[in-house]
N, C-alpha and C. Protein backbone atom coordinates (compact mmCIF):
# COMPACT_ATOMS: atom_id res chain seq x y z
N UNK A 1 -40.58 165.64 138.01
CA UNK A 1 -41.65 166.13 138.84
C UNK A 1 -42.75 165.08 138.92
N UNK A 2 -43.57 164.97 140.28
CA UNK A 2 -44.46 163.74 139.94
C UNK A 2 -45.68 164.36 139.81
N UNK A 3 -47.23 163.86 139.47
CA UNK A 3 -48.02 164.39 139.05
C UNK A 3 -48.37 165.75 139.36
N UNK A 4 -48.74 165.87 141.11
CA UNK A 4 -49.17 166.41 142.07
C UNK A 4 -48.52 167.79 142.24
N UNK A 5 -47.02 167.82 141.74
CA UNK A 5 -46.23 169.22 141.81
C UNK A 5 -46.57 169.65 140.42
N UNK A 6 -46.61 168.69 139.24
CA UNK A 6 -47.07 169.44 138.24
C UNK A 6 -48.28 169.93 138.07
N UNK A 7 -49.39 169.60 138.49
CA UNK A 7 -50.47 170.19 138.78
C UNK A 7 -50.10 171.11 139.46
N UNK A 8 -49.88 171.16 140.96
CA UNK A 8 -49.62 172.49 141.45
C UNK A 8 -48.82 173.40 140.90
N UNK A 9 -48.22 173.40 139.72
CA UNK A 9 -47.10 174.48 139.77
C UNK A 9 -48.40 175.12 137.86
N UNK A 10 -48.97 174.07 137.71
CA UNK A 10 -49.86 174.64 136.02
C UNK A 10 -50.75 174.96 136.89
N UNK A 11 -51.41 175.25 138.48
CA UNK A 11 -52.31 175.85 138.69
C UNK A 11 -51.82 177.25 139.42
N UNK A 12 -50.60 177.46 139.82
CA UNK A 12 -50.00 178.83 140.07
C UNK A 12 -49.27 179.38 138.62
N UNK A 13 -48.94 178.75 137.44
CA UNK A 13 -49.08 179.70 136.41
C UNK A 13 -50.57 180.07 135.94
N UNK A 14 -51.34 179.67 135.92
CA UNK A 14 -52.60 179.47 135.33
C UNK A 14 -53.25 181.09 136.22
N UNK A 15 -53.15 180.76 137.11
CA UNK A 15 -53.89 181.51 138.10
C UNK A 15 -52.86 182.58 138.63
N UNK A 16 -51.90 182.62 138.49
CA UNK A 16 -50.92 183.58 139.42
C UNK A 16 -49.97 184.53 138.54
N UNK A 17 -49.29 184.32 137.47
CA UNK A 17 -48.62 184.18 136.82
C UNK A 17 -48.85 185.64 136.02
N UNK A 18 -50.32 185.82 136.12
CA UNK A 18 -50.67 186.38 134.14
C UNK A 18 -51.29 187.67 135.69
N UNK A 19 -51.22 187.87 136.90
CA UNK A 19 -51.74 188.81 137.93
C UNK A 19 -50.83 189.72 137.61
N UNK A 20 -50.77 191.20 137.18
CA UNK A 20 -50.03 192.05 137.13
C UNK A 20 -49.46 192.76 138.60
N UNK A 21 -49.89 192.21 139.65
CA UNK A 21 -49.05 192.80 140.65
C UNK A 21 -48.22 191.56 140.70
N UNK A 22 -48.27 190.41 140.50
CA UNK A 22 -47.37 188.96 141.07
C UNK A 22 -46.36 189.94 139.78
N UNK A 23 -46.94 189.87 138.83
CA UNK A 23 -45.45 190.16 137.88
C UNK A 23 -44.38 191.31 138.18
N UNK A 24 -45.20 192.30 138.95
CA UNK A 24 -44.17 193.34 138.90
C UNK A 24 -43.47 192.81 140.41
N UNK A 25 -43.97 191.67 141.20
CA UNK A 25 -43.27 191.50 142.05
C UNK A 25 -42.19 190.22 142.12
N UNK A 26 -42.07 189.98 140.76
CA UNK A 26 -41.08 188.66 140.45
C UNK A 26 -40.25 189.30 139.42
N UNK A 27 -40.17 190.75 139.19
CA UNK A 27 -39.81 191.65 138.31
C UNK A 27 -38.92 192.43 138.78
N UNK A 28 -37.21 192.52 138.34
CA UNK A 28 -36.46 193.43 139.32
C UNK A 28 -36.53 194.91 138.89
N UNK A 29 -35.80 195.63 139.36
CA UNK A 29 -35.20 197.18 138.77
C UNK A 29 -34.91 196.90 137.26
N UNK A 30 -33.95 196.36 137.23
CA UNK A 30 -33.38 196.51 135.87
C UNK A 30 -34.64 195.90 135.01
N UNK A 31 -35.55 195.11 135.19
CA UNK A 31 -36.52 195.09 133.86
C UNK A 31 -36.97 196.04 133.82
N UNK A 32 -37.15 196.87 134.65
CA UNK A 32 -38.19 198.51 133.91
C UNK A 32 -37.00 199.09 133.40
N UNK A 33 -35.70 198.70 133.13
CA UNK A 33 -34.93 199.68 132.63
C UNK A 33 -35.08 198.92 131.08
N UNK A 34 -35.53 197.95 131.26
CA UNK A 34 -35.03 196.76 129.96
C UNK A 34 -36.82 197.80 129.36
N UNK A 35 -37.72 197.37 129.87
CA UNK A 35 -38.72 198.24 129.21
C UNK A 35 -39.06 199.58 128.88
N UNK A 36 -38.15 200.39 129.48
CA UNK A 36 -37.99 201.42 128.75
C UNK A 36 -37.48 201.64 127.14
N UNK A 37 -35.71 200.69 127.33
CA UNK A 37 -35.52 200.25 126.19
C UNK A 37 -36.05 199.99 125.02
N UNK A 38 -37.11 199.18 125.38
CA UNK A 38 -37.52 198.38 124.32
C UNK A 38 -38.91 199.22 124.21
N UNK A 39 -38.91 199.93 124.83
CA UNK A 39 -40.27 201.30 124.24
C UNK A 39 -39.24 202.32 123.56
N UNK A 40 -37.69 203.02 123.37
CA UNK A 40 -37.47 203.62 122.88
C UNK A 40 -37.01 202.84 121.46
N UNK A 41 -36.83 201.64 120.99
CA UNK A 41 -36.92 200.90 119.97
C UNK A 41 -38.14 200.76 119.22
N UNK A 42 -39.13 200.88 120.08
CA UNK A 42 -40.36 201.22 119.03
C UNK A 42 -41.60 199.75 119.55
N UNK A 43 -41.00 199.15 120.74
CA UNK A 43 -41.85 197.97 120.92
C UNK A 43 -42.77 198.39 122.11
N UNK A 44 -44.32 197.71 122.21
CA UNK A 44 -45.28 198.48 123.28
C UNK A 44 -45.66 196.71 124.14
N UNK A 45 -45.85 197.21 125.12
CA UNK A 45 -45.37 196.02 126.18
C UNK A 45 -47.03 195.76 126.23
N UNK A 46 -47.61 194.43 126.03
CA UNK A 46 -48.82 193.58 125.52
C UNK A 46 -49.31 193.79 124.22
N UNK A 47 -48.54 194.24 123.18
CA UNK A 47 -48.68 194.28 121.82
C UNK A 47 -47.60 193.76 121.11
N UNK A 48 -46.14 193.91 121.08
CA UNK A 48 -45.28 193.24 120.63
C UNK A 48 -44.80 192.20 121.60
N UNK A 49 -44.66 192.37 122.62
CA UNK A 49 -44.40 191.24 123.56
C UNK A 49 -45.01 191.69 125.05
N UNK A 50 -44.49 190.66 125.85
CA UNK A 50 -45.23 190.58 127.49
C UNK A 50 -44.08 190.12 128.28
N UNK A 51 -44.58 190.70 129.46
CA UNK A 51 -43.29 190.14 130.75
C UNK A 51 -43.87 188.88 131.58
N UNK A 52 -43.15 188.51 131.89
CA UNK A 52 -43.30 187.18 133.07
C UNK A 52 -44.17 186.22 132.13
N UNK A 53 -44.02 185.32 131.27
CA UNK A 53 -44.42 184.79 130.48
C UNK A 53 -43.91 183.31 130.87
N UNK A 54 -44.99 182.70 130.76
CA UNK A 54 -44.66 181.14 131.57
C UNK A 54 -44.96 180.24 129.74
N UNK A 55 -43.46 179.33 130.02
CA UNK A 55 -42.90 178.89 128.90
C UNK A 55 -43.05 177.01 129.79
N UNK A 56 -43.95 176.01 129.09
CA UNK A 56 -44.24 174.82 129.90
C UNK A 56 -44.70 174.92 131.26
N UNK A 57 -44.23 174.38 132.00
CA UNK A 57 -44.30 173.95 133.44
C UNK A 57 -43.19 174.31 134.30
N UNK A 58 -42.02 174.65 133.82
CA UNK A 58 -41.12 175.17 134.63
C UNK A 58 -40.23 176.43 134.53
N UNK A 59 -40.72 177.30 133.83
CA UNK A 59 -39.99 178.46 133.33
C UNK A 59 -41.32 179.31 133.21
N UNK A 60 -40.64 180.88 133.79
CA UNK A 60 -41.31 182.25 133.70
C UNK A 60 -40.21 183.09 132.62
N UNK A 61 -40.33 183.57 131.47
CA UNK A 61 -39.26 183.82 130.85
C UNK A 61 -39.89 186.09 131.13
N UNK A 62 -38.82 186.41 131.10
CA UNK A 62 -38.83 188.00 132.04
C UNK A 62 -39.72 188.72 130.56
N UNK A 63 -39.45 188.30 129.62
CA UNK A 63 -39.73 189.38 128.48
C UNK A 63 -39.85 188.19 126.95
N UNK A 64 -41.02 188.32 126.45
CA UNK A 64 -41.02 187.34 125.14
C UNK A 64 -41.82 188.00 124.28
N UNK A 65 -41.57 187.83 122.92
CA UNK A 65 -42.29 188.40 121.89
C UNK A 65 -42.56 186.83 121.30
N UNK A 66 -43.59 186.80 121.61
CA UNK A 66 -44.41 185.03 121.60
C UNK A 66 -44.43 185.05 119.96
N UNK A 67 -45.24 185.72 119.10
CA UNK A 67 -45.36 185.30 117.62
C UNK A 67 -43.54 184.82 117.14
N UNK A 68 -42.61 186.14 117.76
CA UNK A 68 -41.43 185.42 117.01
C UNK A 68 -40.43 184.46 117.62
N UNK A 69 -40.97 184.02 119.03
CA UNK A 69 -40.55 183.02 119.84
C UNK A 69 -38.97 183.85 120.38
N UNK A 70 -38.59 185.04 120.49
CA UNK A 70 -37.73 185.53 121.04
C UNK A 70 -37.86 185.91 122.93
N UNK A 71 -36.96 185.77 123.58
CA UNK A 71 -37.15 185.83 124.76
C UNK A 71 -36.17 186.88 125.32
N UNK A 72 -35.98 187.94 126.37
CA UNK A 72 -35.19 188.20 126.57
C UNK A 72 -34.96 188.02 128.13
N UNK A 73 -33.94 187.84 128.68
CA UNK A 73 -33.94 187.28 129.91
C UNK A 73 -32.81 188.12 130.85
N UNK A 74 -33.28 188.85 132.23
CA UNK A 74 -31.99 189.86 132.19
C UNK A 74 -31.69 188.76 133.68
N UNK A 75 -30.19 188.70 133.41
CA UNK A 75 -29.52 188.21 134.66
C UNK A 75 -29.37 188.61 135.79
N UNK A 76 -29.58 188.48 137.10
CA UNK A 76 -29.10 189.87 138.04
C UNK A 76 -28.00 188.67 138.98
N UNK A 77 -27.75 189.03 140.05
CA UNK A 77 -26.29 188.44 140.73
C UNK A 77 -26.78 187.04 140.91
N UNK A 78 -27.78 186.51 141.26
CA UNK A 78 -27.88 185.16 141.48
C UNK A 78 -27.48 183.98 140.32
N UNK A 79 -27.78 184.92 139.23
CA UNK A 79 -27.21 184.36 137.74
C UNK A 79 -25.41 184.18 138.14
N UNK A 80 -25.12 184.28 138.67
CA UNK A 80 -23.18 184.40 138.22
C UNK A 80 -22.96 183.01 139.25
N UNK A 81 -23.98 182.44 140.15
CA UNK A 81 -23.42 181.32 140.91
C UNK A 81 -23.15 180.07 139.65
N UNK A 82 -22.15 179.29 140.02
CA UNK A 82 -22.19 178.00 138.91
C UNK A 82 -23.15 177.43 138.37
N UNK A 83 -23.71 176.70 139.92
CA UNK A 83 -25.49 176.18 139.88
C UNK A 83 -26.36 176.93 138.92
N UNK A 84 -26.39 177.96 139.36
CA UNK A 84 -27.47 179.05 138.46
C UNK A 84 -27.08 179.13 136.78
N UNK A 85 -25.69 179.53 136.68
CA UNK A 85 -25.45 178.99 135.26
C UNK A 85 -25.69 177.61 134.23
N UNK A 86 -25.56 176.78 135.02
CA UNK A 86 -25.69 175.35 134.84
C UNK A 86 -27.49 175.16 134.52
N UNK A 87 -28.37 175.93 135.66
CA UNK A 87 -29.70 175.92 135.41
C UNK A 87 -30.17 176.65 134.13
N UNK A 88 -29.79 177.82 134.03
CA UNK A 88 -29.98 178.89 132.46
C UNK A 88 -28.88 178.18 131.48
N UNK A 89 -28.45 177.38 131.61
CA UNK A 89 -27.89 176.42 130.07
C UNK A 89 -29.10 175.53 129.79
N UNK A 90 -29.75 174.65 130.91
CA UNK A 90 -30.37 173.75 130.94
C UNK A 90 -31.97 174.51 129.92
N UNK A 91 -32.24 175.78 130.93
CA UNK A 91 -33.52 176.29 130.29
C UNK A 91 -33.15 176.84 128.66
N UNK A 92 -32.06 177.36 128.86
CA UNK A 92 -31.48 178.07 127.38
C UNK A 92 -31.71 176.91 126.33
N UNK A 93 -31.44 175.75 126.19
CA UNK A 93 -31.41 174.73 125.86
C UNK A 93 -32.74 173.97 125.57
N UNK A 94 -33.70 173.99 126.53
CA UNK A 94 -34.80 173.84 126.52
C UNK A 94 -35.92 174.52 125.50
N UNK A 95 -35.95 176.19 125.76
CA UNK A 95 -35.99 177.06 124.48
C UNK A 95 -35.48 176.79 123.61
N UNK A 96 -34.58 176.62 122.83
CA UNK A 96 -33.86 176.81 121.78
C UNK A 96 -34.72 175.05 121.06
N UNK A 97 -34.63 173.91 122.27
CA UNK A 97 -35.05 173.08 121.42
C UNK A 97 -36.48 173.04 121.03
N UNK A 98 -37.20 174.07 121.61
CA UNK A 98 -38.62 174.23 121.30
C UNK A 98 -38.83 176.04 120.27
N UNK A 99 -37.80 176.04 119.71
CA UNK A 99 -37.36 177.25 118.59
C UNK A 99 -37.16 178.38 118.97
N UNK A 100 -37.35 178.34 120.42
CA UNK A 100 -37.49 179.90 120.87
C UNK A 100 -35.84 180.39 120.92
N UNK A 101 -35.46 181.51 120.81
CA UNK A 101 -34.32 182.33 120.56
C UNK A 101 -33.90 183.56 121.91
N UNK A 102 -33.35 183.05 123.31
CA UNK A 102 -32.92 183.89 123.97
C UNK A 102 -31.58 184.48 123.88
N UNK A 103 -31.87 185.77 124.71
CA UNK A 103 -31.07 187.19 124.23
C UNK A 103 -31.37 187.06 125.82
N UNK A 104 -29.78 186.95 126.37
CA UNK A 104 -29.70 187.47 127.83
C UNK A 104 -28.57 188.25 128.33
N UNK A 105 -28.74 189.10 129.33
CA UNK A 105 -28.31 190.38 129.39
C UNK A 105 -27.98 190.42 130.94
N UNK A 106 -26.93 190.70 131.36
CA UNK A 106 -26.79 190.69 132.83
C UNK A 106 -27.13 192.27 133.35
N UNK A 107 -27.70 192.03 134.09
CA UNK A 107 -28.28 193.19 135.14
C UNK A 107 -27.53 194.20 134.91
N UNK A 108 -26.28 194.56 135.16
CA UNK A 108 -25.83 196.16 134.71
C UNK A 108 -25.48 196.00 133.63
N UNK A 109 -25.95 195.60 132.26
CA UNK A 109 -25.06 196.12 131.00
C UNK A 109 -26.33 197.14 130.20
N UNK A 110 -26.57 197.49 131.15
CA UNK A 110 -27.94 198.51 130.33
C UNK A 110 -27.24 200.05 129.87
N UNK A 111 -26.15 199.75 130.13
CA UNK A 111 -25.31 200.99 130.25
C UNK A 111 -24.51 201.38 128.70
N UNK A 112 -24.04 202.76 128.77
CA UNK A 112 -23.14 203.26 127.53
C UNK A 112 -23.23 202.28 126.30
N UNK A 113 -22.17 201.89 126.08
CA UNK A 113 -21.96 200.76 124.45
C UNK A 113 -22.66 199.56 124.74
N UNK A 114 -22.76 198.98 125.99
CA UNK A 114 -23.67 197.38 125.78
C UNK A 114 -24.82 198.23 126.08
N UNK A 115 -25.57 198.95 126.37
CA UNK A 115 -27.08 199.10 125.88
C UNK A 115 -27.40 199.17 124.78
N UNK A 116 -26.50 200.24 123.90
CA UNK A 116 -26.24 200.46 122.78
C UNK A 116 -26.63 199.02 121.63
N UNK A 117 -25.48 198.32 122.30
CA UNK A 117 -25.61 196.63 121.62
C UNK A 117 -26.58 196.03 122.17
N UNK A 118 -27.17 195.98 122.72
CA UNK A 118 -28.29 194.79 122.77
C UNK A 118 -29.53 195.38 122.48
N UNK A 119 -29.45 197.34 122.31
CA UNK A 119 -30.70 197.50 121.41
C UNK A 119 -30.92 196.97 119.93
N UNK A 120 -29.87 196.95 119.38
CA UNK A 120 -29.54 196.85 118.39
C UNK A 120 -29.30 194.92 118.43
N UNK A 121 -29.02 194.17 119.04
CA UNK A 121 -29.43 192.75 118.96
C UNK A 121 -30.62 192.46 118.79
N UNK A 122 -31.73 193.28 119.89
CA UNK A 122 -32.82 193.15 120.07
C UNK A 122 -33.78 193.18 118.65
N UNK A 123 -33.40 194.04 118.00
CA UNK A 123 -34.63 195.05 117.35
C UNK A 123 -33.95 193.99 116.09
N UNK A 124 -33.01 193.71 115.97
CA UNK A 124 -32.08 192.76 114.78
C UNK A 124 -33.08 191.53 114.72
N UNK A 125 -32.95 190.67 116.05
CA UNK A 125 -33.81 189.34 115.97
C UNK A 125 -35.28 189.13 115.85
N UNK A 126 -35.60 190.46 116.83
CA UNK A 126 -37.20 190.66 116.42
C UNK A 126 -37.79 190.42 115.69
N UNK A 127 -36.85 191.75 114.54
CA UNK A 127 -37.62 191.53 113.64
C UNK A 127 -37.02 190.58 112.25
N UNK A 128 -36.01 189.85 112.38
CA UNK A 128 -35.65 189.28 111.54
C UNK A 128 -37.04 187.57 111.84
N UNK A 129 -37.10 187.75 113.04
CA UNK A 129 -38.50 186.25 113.28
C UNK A 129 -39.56 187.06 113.06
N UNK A 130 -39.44 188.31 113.40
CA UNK A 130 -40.85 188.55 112.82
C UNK A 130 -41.20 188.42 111.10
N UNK A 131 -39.81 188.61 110.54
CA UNK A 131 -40.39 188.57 108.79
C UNK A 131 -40.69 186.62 108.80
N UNK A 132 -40.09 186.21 109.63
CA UNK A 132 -39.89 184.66 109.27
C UNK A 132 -41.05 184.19 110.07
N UNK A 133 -41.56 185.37 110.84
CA UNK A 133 -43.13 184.24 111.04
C UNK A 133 -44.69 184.92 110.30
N UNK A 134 -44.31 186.19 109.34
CA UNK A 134 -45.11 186.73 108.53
C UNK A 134 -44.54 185.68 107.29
N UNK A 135 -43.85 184.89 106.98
CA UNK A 135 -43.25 184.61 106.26
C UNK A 135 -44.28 182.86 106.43
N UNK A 136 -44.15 183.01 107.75
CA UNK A 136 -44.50 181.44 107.65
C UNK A 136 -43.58 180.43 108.07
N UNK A 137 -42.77 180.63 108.57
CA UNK A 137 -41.68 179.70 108.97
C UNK A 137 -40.62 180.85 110.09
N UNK A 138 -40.46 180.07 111.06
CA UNK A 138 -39.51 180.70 111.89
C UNK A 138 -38.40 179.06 111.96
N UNK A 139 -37.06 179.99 111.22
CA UNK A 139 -35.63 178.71 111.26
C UNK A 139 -35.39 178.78 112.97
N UNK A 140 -34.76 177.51 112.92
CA UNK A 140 -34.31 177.28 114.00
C UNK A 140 -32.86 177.86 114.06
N UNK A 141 -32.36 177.92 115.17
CA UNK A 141 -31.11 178.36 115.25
C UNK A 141 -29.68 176.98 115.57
N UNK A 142 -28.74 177.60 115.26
CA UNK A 142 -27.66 176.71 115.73
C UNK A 142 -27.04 176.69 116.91
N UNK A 143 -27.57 178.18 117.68
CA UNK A 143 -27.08 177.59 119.44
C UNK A 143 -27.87 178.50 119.59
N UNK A 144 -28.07 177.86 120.97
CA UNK A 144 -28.91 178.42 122.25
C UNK A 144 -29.33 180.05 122.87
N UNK A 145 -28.61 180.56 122.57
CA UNK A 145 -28.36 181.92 123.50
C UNK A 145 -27.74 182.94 122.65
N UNK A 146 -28.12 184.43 122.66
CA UNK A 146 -27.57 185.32 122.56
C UNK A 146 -26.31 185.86 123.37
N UNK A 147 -25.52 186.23 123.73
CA UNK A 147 -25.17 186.98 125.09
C UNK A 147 -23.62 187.91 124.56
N UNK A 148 -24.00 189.01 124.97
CA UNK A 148 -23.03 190.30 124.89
C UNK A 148 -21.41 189.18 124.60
N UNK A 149 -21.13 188.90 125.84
CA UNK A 149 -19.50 188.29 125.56
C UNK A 149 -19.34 187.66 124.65
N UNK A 150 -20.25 186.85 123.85
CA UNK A 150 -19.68 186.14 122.61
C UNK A 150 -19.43 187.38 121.30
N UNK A 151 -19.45 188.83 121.49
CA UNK A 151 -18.89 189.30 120.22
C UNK A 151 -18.08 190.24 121.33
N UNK A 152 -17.59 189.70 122.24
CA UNK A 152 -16.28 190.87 122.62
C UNK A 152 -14.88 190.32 122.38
């Protein structure tokens, strides 16, 4: 990026970003289903974490619990193009090398047994960074990403 776009893009997070109508409008269906979730787990949305959360200069991450650097990120169909995969390795990657820990979830698995599982991922990593940043140290991890298919 050359100066001029990075300025412009730290003055539309700065200014645009943290607007609660821009968020609910860069915000699909399925995140209010993801926040329901994560209110029947016991988490309150601008106290344990926040939505549309701008991570550097080029990433809005959908859902982060900032003290334990966890992110959760829900996929919807534009996620399944190659390109788009190739881009969420690149950002996945990006996080992970700056400690943060995403948990991503494709748009319909909010359902029966994978809701089930990723409440239960969720509330697992939370709070396992949350003891490790009451603790004083949050470990880094050995890969990048959470995601449902790696325990099927």
């Amino acid at each position: 990026m050359d100066n001029r776009s990075e300025l412009a893009r730290a003055r539309l997070f700065d200014k645009t970003v943290h607007i609660p109508a821009i968020k609910n409008c860069i915000s699909g269906d399925n995140e209010n289903r993801v926040l329901m979730v994560l209110k029947t787990i016991g988490y309150t949305q601008n106290v344990d974490f926040v939505r549309q959360h701008p991570i550097g200069l080029r990433y809005v991450l959908d859902f982060a619990f900032i003290p334990e650097q966890v992110a959760v990120e829900i996929d919807g169909k534009h996620h399944r193009t190659k390109k788009q995969r190739k881009l969420d390795d690149i950002r996945d990657r990006f996080l992970h090398s700056n400690n943060w820990v995403t948990v991503r979830i494709q748009d319909g698995d909010f359902h029966g047994y994978k809701a089930s599982f990723y409440k239960n991922l969720i509330k697992e990593i939370v709070e396992d960074r949350r003891g490790q940043f009451n603790r004083g140290t949050l470990f880094p991890l050995d890969f990048p990403r959470f995601v449902q298919s790696d325990y099927e």
